[in-house]
C-alpha atoms as a PDB file:
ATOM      1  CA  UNK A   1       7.236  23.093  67.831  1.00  0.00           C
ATOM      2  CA  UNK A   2       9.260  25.134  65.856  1.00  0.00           C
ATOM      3  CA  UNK A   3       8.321  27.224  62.812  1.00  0.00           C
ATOM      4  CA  UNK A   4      10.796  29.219  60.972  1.00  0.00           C
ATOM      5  CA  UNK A   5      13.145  29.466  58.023  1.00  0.00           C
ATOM      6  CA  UNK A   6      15.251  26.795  56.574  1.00  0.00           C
ATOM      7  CA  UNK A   7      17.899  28.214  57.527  1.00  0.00           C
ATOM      8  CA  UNK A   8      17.052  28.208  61.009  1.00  0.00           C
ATOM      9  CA  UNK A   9      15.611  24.513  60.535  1.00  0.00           C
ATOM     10  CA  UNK A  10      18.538  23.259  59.374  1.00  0.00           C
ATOM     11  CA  UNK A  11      20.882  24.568  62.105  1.00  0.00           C
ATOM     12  CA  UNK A  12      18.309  23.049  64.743  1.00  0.00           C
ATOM     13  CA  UNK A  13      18.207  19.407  62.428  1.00  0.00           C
ATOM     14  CA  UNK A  14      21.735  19.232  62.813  1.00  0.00           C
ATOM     15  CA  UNK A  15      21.777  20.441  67.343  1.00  0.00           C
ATOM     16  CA  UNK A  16      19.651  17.047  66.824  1.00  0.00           C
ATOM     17  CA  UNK A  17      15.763  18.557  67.467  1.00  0.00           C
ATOM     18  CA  UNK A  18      13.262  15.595  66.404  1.00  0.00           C
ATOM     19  CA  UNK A  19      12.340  16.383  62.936  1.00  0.00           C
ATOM     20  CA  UNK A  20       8.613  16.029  64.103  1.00  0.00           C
ATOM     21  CA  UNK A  21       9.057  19.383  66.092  1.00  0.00           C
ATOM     22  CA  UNK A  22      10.525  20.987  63.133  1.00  0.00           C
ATOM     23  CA  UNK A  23       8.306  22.838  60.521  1.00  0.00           C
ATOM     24  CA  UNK A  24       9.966  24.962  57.849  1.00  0.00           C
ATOM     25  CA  UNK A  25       8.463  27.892  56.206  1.00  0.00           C
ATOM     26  CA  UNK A  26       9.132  30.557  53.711  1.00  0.00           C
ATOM     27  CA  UNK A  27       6.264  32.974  53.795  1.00  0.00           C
ATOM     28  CA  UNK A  28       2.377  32.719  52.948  1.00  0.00           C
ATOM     29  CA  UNK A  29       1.743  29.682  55.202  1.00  0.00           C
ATOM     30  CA  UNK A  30      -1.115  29.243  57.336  1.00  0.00           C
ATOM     31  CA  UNK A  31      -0.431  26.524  60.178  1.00  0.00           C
ATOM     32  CA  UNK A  32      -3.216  25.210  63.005  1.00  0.00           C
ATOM     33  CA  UNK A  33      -1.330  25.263  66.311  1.00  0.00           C
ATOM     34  CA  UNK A  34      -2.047  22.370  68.895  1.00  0.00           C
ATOM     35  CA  UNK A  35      -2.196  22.151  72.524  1.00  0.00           C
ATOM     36  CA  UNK A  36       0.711  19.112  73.475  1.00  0.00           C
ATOM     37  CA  UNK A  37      -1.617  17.335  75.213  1.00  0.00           C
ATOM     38  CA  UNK A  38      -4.028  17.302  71.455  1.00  0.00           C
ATOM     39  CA  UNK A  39       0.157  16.603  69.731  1.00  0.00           C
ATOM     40  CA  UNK A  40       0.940  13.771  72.363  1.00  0.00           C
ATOM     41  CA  UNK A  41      -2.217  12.349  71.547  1.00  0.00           C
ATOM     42  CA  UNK A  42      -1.582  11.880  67.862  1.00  0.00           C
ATOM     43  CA  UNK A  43       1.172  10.312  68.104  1.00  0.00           C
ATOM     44  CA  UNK A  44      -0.440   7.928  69.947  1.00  0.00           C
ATOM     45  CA  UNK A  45      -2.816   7.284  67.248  1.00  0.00           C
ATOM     46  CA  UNK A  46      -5.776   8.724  69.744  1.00  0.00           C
ATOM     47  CA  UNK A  47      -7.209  11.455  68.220  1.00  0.00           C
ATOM     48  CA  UNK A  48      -7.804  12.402  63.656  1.00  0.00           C
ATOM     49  CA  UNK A  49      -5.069  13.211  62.133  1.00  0.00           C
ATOM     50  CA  UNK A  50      -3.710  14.568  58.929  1.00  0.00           C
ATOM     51  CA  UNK A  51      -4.102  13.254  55.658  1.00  0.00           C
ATOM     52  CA  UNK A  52      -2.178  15.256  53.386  1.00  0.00           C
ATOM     53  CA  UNK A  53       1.091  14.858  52.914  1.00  0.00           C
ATOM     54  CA  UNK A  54       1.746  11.126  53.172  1.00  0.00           C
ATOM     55  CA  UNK A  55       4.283   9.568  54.952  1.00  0.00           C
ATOM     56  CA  UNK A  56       4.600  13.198  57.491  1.00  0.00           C
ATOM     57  CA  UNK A  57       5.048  12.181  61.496  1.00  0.00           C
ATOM     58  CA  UNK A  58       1.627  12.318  62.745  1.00  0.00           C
ATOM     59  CA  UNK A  59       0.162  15.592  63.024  1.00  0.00           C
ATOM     60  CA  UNK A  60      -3.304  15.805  63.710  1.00  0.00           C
ATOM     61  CA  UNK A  61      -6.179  17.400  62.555  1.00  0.00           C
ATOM     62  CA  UNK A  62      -6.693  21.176  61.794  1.00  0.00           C
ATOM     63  CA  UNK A  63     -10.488  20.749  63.637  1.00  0.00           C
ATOM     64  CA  UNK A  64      -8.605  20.310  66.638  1.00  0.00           C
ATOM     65  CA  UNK A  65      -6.543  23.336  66.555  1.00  0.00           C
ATOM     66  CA  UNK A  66      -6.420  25.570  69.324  1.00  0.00           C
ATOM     67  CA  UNK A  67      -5.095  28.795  67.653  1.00  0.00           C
ATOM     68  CA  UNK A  68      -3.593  28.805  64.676  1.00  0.00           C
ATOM     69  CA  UNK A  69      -0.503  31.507  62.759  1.00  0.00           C
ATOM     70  CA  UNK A  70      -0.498  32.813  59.201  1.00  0.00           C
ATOM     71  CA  UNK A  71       3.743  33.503  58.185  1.00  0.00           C
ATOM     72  CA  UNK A  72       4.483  36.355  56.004  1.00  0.00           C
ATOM     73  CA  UNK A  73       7.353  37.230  54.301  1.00  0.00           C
ATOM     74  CA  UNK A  74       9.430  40.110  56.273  1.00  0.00           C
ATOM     75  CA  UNK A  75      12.695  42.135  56.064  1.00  0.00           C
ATOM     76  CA  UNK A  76      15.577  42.503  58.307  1.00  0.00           C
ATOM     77  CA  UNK A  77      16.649  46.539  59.192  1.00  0.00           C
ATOM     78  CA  UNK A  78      19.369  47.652  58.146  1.00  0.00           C
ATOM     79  CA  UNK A  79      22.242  48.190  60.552  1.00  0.00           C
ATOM     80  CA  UNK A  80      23.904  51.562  60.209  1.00  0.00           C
ATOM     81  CA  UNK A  81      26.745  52.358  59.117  1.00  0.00           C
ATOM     82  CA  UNK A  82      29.666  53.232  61.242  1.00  0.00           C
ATOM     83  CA  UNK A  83      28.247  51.883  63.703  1.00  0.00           C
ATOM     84  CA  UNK A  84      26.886  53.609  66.668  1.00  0.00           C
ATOM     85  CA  UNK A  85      27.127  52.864  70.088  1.00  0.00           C
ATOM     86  CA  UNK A  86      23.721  53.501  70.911  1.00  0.00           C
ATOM     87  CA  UNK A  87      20.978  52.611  68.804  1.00  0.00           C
ATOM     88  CA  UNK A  88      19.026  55.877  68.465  1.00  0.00           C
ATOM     89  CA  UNK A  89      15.314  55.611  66.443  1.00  0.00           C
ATOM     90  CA  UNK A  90      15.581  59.739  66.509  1.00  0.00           C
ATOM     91  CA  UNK A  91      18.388  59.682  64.371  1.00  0.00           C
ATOM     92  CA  UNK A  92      17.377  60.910  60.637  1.00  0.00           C
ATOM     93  CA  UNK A  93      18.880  59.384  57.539  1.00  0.00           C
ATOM     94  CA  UNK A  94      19.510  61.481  54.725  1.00  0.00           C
ATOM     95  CA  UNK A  95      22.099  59.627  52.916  1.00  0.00           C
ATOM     96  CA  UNK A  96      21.657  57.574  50.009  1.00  0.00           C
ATOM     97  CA  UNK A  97      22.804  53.619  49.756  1.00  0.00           C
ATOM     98  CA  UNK A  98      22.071  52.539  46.404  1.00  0.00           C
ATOM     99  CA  UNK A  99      23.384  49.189  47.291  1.00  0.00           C
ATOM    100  CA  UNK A 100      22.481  48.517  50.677  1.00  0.00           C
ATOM    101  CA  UNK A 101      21.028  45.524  51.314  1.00  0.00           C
ATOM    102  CA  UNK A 102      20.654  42.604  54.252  1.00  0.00           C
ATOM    103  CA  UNK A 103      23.344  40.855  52.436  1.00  0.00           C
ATOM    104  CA  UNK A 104      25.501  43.328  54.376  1.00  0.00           C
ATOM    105  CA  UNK A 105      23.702  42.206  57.551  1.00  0.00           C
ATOM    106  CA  UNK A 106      24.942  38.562  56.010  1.00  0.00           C
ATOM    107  CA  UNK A 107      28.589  39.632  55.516  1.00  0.00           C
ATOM    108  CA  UNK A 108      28.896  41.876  58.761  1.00  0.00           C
ATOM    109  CA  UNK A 109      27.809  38.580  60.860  1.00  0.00           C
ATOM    110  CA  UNK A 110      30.361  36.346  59.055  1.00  0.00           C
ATOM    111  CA  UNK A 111      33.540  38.664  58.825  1.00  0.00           C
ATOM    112  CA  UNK A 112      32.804  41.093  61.770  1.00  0.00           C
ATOM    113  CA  UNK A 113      30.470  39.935  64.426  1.00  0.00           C
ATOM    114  CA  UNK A 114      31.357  36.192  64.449  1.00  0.00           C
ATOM    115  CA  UNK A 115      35.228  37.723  63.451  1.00  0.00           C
ATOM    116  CA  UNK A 116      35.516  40.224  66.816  1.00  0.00           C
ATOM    117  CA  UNK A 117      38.688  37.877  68.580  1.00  0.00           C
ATOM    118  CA  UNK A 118      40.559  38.986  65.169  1.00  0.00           C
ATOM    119  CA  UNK A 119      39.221  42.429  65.121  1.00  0.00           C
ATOM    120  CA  UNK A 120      39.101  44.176  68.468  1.00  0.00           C
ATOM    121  CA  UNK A 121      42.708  43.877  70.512  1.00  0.00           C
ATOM    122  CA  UNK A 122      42.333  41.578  73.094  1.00  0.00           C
ATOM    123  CA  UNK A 123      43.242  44.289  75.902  1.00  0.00           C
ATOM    124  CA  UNK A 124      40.112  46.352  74.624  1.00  0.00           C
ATOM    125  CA  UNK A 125      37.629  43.442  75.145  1.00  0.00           C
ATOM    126  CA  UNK A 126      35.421  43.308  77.918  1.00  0.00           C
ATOM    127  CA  UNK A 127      34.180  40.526  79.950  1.00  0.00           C
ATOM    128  CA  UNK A 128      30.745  40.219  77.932  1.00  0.00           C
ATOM    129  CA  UNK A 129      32.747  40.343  74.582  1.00  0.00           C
ATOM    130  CA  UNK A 130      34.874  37.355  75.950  1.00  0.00           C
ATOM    131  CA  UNK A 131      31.969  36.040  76.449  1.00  0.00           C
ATOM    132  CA  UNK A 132      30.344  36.300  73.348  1.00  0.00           C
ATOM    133  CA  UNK A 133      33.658  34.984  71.600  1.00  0.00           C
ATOM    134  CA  UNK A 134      33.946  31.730  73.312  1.00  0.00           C
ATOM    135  CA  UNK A 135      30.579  30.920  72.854  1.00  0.00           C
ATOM    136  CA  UNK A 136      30.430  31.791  68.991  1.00  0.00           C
ATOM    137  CA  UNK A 137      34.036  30.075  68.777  1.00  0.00           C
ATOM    138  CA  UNK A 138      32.208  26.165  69.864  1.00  0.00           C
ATOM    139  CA  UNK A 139      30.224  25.848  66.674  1.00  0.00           C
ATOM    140  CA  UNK A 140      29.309  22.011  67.671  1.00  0.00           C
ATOM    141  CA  UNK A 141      27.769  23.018  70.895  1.00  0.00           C
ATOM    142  CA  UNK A 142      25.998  26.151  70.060  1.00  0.00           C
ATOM    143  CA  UNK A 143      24.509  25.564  66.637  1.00  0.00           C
ATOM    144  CA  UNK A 144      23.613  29.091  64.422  1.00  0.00           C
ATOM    145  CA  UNK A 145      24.494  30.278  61.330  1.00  0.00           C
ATOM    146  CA  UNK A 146      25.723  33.724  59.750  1.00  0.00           C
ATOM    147  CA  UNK A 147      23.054  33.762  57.369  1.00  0.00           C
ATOM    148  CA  UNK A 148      19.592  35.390  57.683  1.00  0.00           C
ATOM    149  CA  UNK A 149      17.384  32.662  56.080  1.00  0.00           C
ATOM    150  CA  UNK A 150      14.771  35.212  55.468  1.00  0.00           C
ATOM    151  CA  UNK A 151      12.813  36.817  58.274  1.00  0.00           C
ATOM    152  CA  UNK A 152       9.358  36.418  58.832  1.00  0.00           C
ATOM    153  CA  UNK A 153       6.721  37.759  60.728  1.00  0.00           C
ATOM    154  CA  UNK A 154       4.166  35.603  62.278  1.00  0.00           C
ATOM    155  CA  UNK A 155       0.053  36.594  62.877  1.00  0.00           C
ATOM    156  CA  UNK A 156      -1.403  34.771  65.492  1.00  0.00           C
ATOM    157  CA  UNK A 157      -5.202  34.217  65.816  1.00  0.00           C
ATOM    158  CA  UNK A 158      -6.430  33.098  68.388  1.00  0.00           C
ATOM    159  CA  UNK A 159     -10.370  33.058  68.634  1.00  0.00           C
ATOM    160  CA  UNK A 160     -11.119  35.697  65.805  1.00  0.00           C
ATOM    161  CA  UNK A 161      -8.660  38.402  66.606  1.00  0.00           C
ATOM    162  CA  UNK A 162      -5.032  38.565  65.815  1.00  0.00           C
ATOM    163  CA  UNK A 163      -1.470  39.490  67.270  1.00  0.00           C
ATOM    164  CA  UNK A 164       1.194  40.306  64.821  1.00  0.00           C
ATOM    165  CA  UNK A 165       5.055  40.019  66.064  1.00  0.00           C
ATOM    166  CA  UNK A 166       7.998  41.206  64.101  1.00  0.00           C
ATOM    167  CA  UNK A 167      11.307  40.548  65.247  1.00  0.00           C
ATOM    168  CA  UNK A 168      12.973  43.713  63.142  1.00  0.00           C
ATOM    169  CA  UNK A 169      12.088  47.142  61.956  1.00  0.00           C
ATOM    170  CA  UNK A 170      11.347  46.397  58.080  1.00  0.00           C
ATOM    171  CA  UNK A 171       8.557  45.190  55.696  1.00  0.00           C
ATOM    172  CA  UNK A 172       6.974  45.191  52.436  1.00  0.00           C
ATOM    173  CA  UNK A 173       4.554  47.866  52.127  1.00  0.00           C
ATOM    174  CA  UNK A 174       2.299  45.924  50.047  1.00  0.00           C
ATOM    175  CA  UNK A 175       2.195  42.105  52.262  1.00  0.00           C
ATOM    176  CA  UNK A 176       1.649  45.136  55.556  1.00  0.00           C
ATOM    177  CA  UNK A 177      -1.481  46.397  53.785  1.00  0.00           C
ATOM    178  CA  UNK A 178      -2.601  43.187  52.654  1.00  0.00           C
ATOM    179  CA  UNK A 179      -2.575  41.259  56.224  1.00  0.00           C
ATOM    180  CA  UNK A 180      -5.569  39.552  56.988  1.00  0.00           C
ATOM    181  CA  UNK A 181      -7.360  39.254  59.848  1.00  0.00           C
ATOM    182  CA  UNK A 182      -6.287  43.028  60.745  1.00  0.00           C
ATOM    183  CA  UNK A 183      -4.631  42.811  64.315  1.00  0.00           C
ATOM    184  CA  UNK A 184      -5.537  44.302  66.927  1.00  0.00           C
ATOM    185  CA  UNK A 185      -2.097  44.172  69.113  1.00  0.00           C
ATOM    186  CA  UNK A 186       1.265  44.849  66.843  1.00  0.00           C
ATOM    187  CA  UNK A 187       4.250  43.807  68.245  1.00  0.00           C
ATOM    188  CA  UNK A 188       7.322  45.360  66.266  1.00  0.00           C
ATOM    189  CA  UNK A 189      10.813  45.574  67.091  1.00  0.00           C
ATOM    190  CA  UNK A 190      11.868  49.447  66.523  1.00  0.00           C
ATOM    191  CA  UNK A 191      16.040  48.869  66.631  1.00  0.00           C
ATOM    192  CA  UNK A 192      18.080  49.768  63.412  1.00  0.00           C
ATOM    193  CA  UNK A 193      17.717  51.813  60.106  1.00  0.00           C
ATOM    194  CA  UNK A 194      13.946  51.025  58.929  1.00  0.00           C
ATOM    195  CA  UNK A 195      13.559  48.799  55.665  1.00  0.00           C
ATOM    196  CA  UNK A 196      11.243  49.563  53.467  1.00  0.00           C
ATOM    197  CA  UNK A 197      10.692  47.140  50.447  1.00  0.00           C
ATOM    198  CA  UNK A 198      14.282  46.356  50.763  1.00  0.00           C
ATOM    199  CA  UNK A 199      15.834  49.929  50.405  1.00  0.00           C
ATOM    200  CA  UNK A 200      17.018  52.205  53.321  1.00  0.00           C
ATOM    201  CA  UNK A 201      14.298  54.204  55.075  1.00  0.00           C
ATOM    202  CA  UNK A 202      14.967  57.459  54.225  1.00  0.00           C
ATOM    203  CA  UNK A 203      13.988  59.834  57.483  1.00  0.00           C
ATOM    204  CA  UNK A 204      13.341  58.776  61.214  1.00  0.00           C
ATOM    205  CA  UNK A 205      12.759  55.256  61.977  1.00  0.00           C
ATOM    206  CA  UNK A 206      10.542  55.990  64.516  1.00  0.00           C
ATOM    207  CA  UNK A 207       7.233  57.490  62.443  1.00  0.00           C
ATOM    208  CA  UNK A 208       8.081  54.104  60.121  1.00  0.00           C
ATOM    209  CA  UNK A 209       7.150  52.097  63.263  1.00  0.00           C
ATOM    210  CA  UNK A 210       3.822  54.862  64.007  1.00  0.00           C
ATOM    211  CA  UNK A 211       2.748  54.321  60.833  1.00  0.00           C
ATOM    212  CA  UNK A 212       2.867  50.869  60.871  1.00  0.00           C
ATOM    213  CA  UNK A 213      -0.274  51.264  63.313  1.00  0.00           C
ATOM    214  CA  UNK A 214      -2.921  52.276  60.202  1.00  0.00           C
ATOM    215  CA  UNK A 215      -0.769  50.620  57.623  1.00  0.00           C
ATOM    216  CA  UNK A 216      -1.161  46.882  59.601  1.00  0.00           C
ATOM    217  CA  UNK A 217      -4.855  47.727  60.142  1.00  0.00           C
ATOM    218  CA  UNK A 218      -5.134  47.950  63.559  1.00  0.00           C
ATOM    219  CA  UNK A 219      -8.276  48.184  65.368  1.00  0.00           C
ATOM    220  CA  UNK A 220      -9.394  51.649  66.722  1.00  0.00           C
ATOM    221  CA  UNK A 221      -9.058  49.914  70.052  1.00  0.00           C
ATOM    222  CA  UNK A 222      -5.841  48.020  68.718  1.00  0.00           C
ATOM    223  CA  UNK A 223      -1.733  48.636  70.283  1.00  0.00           C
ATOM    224  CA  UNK A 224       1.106  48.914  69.134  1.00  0.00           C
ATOM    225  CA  UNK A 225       3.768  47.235  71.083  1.00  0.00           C
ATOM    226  CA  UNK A 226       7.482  48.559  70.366  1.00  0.00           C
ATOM    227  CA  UNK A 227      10.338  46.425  71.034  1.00  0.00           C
ATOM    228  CA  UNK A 228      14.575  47.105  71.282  1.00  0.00           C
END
């Protein structure tokens, strides 16, 4: 199963993933998660299965979920500006972006990242960049898009207790303090300029990612899990 963005969705529709595998989300959904065994059984007509919506592939009961993931709405960091070789979450920002947004995450990916053949001189490319251009170059095979779709964060719970993964350093403040069940891991990637209700993080990304510890509500007994 996959759960994601439409974005995302879409791109995997098209690489030809059955549709049954595919659910899109946006944000505030809360989805029972099956064992494939309880999923194989469904579709065999073996086990109770969802009523609501009609017509949907057949998906089966919530009763017989095995764990289950609430999807909240997220933010993608910011990447800086030039940018540097090594990602450093010491590095302070002072400077102020009015404008700075992920639609510049958008537009880097579609003129510079997916662009790099036209933009770095062929003699300067390395064997991984080579790489990386002649698999972004066979769109039919390798199916992605430029666009971010929106980023989520997912929090799993699994027999009363949650584990909350973020794929990128940036949030809303108020959908952090608002997560229910509190987790008690965190796992939160910690690489680019920190996003903060959609404006540039002002400081040192790392205390963004400490903080995140009381802000998420983690138990006393709780981690925090930092990613790169």
């Amino acid at each position: 199963m996959v759960i994601a963005n439409c974005e995302a969705i879409n791109c995997l529709r098209k690489a030809g993933v059955p549709e049954e595998q595919l659910l899109p989300v946006q944000g505030g959904e809360r989805l029972p998660l099956f064992t494939r065994e309880v999923r194989l059984r469904a579709q065999r007509g073996e086990v109770p299965l969802a009523a609501w919506p009609p017509g949907r592939p057949p998906y089966p009961h919530h009763s017989l979920a095995a764990l289950s993931v609430h999807v909240w709405p997220s933010l993608h960091a910011f990447v800086p500006f030039p940018h540097p070789q090594i990602m450093d979450t010491g590095v302070v920002y002072t400077d102020d972006e009015p404008y700075a947004s992920t639609l510049d995450i958008t537009l880097g990916m579609k003129y510079g990242l997916l662009r790099l053949r036209d933009v770095v001189p062929a003699e300067q490319m390395d064997d991984g960049m080579r790489s990386f251009c002649d698999y972004v170059d066979d769109r039919e095979k390798h199916v992605f898009s430029h666009c971010d779709g929106g980023q989520l964060m997912y929090n799993f719970i699994i027999d009363g207790k949650a584990l909350l993964w973020s794929a990128h350093l940036g949030g809303y403040e108020g959908i952090l303090k608002s997560i229910e069940p509190k987790p008690q891991i965190a796992i939160l990637a910690i690489a680019g300029r920190a996003n903060l209700d959609g404006r540039p993080f002002r400081g040192v990304g790392r205390p963004v990612c400490v903080q995140a510890r009381p802000v998420v509500g983690a138990a006393e007994a709780g981690h925090l899990v930092l990613t790169r």
